[in-house]
N, C-alpha and C. Protein backbone atom coordinates (compact mmCIF):
# COMPACT_ATOMS: atom_id res chain seq x y z
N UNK A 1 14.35 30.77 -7.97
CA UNK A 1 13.96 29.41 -7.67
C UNK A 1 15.00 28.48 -8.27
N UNK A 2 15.10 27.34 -7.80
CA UNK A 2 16.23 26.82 -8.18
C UNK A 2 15.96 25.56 -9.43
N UNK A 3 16.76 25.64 -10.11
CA UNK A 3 16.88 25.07 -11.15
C UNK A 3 16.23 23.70 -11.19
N UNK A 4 15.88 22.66 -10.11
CA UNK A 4 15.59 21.65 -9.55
C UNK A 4 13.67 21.62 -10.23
N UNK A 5 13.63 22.78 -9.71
CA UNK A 5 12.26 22.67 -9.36
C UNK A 5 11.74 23.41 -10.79
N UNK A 6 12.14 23.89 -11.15
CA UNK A 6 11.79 24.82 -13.06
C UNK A 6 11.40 23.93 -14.30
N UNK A 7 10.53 23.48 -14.61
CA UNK A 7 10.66 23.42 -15.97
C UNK A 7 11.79 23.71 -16.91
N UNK A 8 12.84 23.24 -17.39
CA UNK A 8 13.71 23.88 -18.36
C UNK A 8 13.30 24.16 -19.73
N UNK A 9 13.76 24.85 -20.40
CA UNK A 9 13.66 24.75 -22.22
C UNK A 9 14.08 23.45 -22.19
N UNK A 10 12.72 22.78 -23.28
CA UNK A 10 13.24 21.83 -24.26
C UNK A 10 12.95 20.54 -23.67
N UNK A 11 11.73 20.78 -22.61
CA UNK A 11 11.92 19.39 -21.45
C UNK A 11 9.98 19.78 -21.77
N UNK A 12 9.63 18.17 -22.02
CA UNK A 12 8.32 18.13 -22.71
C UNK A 12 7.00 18.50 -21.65
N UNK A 13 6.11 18.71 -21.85
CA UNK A 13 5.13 18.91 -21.19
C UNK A 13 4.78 17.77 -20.30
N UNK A 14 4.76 16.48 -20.51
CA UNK A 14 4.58 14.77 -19.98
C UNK A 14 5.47 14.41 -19.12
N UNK A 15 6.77 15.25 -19.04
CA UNK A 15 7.88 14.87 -18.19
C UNK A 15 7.49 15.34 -16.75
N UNK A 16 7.91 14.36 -16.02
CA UNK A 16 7.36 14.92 -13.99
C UNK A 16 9.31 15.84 -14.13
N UNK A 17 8.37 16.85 -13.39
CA UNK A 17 9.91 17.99 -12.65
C UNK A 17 10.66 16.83 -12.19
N UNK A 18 10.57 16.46 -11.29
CA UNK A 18 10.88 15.49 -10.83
C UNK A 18 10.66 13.99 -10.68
N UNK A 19 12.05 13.46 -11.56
CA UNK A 19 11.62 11.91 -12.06
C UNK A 19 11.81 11.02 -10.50
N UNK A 20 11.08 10.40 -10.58
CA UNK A 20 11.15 9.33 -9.38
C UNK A 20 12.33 8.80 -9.21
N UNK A 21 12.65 8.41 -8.00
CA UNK A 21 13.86 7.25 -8.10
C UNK A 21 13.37 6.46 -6.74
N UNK A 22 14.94 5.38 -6.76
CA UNK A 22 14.87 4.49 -6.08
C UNK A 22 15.28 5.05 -4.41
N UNK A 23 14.59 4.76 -3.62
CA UNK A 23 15.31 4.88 -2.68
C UNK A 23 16.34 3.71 -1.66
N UNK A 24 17.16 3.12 -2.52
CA UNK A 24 18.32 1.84 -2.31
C UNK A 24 18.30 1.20 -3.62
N UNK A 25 19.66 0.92 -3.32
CA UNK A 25 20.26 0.16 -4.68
C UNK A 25 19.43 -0.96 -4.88
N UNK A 26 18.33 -1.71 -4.37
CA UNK A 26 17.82 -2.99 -4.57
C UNK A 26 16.50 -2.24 -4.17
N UNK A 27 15.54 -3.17 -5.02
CA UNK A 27 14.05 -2.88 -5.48
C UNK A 27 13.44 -3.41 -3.80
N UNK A 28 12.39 -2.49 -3.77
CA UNK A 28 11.67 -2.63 -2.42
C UNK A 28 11.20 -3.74 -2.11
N UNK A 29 10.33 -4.60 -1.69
CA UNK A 29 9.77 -5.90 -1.70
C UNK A 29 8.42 -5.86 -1.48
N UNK A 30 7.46 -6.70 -2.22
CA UNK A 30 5.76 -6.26 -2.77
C UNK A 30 5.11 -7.79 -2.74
N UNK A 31 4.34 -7.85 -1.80
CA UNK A 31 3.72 -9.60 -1.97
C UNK A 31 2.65 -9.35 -3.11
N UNK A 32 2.86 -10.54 -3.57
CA UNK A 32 2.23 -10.81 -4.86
C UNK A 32 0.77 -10.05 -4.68
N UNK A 33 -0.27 -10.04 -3.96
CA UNK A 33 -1.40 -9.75 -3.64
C UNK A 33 -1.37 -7.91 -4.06
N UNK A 34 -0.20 -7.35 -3.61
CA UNK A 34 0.10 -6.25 -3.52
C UNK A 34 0.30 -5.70 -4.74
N UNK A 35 1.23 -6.31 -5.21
CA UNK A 35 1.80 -6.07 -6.42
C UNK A 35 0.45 -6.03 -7.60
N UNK A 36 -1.09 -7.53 -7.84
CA UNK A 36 -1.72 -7.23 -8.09
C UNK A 36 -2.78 -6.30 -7.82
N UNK A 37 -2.98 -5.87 -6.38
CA UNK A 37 -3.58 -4.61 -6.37
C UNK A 37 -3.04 -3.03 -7.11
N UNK A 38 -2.28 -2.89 -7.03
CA UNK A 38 -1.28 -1.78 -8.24
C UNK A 38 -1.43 -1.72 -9.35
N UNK A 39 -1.49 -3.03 -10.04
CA UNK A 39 -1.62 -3.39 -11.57
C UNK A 39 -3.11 -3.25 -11.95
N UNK A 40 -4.22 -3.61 -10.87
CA UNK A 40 -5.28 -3.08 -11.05
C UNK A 40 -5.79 -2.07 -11.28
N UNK A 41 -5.16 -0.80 -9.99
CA UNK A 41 -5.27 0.48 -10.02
C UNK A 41 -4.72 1.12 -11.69
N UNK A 42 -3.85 0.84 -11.68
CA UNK A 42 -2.81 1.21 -12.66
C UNK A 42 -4.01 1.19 -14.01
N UNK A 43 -4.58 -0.57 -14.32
CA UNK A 43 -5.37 -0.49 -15.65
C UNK A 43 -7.06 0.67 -15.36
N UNK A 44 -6.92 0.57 -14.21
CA UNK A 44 -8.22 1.53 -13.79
C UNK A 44 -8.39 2.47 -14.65
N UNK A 45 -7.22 3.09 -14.15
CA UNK A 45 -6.96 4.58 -13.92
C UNK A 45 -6.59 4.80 -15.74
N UNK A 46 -5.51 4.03 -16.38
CA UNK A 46 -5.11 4.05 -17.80
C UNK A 46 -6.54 4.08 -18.30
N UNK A 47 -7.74 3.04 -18.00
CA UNK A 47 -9.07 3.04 -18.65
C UNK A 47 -9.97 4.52 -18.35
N UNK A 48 -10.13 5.26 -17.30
CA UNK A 48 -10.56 6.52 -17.13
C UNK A 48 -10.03 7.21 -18.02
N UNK A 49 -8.54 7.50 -17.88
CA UNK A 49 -7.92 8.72 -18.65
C UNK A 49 -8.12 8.30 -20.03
N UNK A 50 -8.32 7.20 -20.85
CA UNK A 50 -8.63 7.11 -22.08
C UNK A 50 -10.33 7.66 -22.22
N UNK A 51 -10.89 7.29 -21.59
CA UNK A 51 -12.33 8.09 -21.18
C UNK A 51 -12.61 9.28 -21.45
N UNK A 52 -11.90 10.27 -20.36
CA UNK A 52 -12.09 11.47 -20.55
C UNK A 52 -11.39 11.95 -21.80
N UNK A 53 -10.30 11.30 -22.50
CA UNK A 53 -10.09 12.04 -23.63
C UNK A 53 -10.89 12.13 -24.64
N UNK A 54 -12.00 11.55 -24.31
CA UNK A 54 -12.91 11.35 -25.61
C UNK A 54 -13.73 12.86 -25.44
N UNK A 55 -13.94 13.27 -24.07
CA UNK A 55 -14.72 13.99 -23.45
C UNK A 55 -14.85 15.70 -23.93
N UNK A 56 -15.46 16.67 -23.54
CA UNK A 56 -15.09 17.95 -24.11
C UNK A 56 -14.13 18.13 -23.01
N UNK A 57 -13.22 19.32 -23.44
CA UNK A 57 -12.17 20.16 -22.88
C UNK A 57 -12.96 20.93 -21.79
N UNK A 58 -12.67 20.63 -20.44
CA UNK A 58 -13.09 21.38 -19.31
C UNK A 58 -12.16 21.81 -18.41
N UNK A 59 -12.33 22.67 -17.15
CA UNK A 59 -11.07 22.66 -15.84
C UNK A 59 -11.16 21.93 -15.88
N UNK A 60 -12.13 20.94 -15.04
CA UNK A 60 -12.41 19.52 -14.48
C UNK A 60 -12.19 18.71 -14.82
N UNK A 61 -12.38 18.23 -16.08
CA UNK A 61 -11.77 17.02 -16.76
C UNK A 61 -10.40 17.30 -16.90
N UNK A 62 -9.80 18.73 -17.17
CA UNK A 62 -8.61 18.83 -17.36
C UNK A 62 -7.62 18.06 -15.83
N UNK A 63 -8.41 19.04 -15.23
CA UNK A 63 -7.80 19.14 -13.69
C UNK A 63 -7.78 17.02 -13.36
N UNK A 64 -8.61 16.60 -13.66
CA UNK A 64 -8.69 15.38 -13.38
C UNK A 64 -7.83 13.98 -13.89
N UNK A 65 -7.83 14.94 -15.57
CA UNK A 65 -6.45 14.29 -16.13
C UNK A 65 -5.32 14.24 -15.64
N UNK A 66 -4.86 15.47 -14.98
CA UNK A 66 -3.47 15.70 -14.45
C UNK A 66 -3.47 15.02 -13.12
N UNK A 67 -4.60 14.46 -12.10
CA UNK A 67 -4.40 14.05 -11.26
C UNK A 67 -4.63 12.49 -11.60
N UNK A 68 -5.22 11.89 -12.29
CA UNK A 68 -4.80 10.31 -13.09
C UNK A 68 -3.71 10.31 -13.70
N UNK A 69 -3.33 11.39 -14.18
CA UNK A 69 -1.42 11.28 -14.85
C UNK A 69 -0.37 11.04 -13.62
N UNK A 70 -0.61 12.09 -12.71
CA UNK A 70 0.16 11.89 -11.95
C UNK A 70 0.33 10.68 -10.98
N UNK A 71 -0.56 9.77 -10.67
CA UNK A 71 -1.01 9.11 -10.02
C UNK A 71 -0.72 7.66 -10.56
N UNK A 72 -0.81 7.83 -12.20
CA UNK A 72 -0.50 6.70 -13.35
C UNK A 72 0.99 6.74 -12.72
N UNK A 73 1.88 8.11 -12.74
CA UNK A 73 3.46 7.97 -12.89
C UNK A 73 3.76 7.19 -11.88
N UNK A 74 2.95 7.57 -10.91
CA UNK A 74 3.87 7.10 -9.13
C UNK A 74 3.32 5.36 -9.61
N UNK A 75 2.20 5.13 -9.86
CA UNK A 75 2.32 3.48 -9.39
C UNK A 75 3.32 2.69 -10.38
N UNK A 76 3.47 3.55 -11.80
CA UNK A 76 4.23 2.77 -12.61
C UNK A 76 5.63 2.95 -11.92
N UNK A 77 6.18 3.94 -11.20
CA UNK A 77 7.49 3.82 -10.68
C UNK A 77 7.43 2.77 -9.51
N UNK A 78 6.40 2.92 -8.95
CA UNK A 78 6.45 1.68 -7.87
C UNK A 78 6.76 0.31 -8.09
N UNK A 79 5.74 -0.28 -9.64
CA UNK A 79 6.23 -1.26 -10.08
C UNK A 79 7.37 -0.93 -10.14
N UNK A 80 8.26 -0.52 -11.01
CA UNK A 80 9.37 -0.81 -11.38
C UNK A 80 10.44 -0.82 -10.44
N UNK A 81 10.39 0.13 -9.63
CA UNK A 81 10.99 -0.38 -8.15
C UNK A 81 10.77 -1.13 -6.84
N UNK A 82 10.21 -2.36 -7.17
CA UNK A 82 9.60 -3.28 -6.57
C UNK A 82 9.80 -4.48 -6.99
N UNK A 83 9.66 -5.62 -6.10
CA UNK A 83 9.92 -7.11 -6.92
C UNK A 83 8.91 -7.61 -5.42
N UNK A 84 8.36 -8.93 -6.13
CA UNK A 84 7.81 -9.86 -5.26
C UNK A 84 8.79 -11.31 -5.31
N UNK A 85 9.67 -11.17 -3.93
CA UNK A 85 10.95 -11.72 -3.46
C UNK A 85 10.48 -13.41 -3.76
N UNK A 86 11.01 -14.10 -3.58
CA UNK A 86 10.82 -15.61 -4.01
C UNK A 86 11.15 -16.25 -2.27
N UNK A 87 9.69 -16.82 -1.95
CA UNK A 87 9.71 -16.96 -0.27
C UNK A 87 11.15 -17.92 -0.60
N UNK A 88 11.73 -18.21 0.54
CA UNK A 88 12.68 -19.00 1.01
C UNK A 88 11.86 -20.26 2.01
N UNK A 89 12.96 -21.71 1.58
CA UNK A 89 12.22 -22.71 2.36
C UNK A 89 12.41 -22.47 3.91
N UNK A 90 11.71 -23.58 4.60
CA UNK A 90 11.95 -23.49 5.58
C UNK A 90 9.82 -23.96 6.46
N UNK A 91 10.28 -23.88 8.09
CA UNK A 91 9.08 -24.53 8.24
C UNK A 91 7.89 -23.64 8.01
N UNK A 92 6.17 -24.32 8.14
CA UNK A 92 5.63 -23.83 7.74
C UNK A 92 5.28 -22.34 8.98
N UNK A 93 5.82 -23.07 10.50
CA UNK A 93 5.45 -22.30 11.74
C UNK A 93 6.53 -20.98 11.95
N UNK A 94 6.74 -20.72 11.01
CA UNK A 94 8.26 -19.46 10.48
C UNK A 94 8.11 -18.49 10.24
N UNK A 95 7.94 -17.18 10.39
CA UNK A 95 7.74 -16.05 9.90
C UNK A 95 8.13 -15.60 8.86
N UNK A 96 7.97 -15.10 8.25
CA UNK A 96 8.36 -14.70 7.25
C UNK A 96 8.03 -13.87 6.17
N UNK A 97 8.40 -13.24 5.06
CA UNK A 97 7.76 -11.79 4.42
C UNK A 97 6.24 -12.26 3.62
N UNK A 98 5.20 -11.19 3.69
CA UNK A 98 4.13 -11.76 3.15
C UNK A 98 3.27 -12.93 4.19
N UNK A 99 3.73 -12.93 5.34
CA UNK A 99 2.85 -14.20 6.21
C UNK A 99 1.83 -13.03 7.51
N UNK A 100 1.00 -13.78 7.57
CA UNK A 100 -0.33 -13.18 8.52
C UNK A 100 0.69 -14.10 9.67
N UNK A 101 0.87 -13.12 10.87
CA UNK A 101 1.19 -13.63 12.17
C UNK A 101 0.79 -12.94 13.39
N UNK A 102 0.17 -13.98 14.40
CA UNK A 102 -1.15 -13.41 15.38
C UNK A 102 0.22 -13.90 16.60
N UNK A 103 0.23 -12.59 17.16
CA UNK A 103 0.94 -12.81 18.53
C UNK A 103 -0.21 -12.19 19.55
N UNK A 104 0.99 -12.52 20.86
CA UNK A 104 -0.35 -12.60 22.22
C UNK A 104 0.74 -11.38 22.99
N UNK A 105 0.63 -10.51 24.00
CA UNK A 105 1.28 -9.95 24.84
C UNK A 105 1.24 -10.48 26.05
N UNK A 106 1.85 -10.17 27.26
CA UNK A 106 2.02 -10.40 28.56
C UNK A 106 0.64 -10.82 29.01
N UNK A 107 -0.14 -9.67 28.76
CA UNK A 107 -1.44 -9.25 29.45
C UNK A 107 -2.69 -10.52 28.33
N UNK A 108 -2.02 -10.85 27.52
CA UNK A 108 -3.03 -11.77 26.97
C UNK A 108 -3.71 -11.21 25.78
N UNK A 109 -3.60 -9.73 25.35
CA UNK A 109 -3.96 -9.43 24.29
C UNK A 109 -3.41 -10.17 23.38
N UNK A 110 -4.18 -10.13 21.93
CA UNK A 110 -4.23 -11.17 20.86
C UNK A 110 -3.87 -9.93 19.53
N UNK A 111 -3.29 -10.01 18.45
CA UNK A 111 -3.24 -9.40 17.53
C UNK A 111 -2.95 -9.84 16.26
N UNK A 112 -3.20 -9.91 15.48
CA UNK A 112 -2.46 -10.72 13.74
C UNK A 112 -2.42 -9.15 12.96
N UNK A 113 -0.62 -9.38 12.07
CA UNK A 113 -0.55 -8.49 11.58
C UNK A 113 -0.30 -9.30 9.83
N UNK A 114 0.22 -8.46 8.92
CA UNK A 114 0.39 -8.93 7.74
C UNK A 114 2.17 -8.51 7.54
N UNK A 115 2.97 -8.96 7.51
CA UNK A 115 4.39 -8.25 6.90
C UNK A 115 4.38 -7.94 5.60
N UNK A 116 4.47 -6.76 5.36
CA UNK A 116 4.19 -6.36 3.76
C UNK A 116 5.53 -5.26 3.26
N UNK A 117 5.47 -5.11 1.86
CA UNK A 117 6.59 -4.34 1.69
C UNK A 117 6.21 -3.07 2.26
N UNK A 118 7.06 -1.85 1.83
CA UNK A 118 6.88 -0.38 2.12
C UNK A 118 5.53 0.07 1.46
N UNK A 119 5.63 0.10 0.49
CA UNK A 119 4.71 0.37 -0.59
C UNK A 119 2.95 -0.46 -0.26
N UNK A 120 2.94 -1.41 0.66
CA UNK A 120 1.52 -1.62 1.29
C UNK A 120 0.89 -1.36 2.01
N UNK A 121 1.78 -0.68 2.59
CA UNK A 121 1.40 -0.69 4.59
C UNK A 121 -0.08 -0.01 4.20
N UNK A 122 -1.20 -0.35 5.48
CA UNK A 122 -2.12 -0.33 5.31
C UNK A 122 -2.41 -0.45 7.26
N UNK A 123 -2.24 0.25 8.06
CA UNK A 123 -2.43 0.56 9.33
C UNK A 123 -3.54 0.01 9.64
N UNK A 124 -4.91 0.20 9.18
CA UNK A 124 -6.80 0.16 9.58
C UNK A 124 -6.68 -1.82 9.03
N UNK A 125 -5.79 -2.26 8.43
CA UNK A 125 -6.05 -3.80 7.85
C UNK A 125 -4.92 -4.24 8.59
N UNK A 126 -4.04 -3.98 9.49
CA UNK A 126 -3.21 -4.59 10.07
C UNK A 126 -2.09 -4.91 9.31
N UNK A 127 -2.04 -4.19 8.48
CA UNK A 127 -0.44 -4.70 7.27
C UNK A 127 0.13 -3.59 7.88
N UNK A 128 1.77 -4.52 7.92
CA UNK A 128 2.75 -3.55 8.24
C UNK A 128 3.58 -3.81 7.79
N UNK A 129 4.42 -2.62 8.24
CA UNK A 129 6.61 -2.70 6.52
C UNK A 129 7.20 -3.81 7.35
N UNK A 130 7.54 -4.47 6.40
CA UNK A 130 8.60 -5.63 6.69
C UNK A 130 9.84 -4.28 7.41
N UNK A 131 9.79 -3.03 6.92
CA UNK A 131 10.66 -2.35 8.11
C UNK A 131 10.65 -1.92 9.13
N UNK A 132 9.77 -2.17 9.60
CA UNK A 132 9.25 -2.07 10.89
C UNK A 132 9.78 -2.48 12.14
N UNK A 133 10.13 -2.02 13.43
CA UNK A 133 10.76 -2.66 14.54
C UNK A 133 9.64 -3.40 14.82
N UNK A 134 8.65 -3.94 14.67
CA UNK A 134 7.58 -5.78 14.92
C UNK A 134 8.27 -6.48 14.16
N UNK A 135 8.00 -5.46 12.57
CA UNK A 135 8.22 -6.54 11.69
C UNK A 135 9.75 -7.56 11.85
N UNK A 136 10.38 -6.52 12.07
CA UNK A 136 12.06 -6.91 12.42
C UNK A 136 12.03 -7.77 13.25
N UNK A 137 11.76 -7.53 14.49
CA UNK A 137 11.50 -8.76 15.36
C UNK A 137 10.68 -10.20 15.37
N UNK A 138 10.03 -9.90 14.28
CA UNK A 138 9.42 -10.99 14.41
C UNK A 138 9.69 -11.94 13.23
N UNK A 139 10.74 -11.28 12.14
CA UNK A 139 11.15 -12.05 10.91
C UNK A 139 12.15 -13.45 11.35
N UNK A 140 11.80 -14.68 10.92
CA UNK A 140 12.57 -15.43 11.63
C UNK A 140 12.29 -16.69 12.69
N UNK A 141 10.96 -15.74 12.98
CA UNK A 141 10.83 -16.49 14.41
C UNK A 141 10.11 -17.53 14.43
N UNK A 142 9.75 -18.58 15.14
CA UNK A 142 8.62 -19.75 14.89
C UNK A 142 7.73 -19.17 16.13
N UNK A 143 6.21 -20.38 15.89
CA UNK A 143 5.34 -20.36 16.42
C UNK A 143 5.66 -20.74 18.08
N UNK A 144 5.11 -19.89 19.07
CA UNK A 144 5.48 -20.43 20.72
C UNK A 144 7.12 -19.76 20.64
N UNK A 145 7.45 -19.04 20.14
CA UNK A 145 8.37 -18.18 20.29
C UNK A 145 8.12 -17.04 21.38
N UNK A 146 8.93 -16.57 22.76
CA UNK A 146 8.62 -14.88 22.79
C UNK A 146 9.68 -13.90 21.96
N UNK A 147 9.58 -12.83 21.65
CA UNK A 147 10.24 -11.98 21.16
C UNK A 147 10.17 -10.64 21.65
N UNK A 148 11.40 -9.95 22.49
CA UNK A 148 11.07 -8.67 22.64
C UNK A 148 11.14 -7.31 21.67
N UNK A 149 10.39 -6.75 21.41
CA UNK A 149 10.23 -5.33 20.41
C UNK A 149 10.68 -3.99 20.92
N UNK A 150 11.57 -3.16 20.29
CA UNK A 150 11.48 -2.40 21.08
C UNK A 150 11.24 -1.49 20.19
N UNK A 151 10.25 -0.27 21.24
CA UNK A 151 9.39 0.60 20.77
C UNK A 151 10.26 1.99 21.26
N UNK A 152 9.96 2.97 20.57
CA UNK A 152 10.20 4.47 21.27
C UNK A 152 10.09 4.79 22.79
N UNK A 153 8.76 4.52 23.46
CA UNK A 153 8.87 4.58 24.98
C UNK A 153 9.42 3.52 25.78
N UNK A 154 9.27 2.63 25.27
CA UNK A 154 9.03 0.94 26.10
C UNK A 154 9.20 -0.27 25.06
N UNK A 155 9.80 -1.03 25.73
CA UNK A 155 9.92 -2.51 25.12
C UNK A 155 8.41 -3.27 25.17
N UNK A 156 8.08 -4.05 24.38
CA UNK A 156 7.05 -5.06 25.03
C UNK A 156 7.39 -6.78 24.81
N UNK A 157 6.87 -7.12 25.10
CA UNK A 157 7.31 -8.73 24.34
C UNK A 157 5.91 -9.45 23.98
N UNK A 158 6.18 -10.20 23.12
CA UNK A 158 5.08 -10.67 22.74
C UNK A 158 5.26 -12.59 22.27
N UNK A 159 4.55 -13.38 22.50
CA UNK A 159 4.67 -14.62 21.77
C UNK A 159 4.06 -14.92 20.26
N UNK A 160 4.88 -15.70 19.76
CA UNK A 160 4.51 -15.82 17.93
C UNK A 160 3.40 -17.05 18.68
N UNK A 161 2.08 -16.85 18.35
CA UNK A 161 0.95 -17.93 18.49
C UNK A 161 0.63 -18.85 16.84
N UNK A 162 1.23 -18.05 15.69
CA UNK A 162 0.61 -18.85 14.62
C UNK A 162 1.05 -18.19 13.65
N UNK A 163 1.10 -18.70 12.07
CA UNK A 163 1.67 -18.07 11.30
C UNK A 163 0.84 -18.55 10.54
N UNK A 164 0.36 -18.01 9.31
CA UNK A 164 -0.70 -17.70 8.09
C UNK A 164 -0.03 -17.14 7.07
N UNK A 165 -1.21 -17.55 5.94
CA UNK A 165 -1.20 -16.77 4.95
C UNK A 165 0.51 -16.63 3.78
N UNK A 166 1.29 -17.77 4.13
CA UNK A 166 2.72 -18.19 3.61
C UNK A 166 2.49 -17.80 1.87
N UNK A 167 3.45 -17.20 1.59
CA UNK A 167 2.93 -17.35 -0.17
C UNK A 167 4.10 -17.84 -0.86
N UNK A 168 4.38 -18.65 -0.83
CA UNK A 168 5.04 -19.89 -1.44
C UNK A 168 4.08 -19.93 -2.67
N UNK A 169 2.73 -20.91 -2.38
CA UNK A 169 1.40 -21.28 -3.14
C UNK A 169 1.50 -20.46 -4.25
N UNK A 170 1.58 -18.97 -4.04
CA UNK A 170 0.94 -17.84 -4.74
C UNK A 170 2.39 -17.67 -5.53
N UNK A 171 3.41 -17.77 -5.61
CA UNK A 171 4.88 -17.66 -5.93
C UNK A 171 5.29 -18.79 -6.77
N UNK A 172 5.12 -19.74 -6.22
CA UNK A 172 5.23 -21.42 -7.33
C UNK A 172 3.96 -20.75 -8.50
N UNK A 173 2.46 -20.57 -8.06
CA UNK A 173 1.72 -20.35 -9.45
C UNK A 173 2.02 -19.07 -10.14
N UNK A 174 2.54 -18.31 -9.77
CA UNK A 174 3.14 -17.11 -10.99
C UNK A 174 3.83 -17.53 -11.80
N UNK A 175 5.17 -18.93 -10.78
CA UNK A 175 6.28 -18.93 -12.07
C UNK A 175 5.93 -20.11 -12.89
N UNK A 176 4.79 -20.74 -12.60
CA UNK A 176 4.56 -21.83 -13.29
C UNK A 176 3.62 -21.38 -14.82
């Protein structure tokens, strides 16, 4: 087995085989909302595992520790490779990262999505990666805009009907 994947001598029990990293030289991007959902999980989960240590020695509790440890590591690497970007001015009818935007298709269907970093996406709530070919297309754009997307089978186009949810608000009161 290769050396990668082994435990070595002299490498502590608390250490992950494998330490996390970044995937790009610059930290991912996390709307504030996001970023506090993490920090939540994060004190959750730190408050359980202090819990069960009080607890007797079981599989289960054991087994349960190691899956709140592991789980502690990944969100604390997430923070740390993450930033909640500082919106840029501009109008309020603008797309942009962190904004709720409801477009219409040809056919008149209606949709609002959320642009969110990597680390949110959330498919069943309509959040999607600012890397996204929508998201891409639609960064930029104002309200009564069309924009065409292109998808794996087919293009579609769609019009920007409205833009929401701007976090400027939420960005001025952090740094204040």
């Amino acid at each position: 087995m290769s050396k990668a994947f082994r435990q070595e001598d002299g490498a502590t029990d608390g250490e992950p085989l494998v330490p996390p990293r970044r995937h790009l030289d610059r930290k991912r991007p996390i709307t504030a909302e996001g970023r506090t959902r993490i920090e939540h999980e994060l004190a959750e989960l730190t408050a359980e595992r202090a819990r069960l240590g009080h607890l007797p020695d079981s599989l289960e509790s054991s087994l349960r520790q190691a899956e709140i440890q592991r789980r502690i590591l990944q969100l604390a690497a997430t923070l740390e490779d993450t930033d909640v970007p500082h919106a840029e001015g501009g109008t309020k009818d603008r797309v942009i990262f962190g904004a709720s935007v409801t477009v219409e298709d040809e056919q008149g269907h209606r949709s609002t999505y959320q642009l969110v970093g990597p680390d949110e996406v959330n498919v069943g709530e309509r959040r999607i990666s600012i890397d996204s070919p929508l998201a891409q297309a639609l960064i930029g754009r104002s309200v009564g805009e069309w924009v065409t997307v292109e998808r794996p089978r087919d293009n579609t186009t769609l019009r920007v009907l409205s833009v929401s949810g701007r976090p400027e608000a939420t960005l001025r009161s952090q740094s204040d």
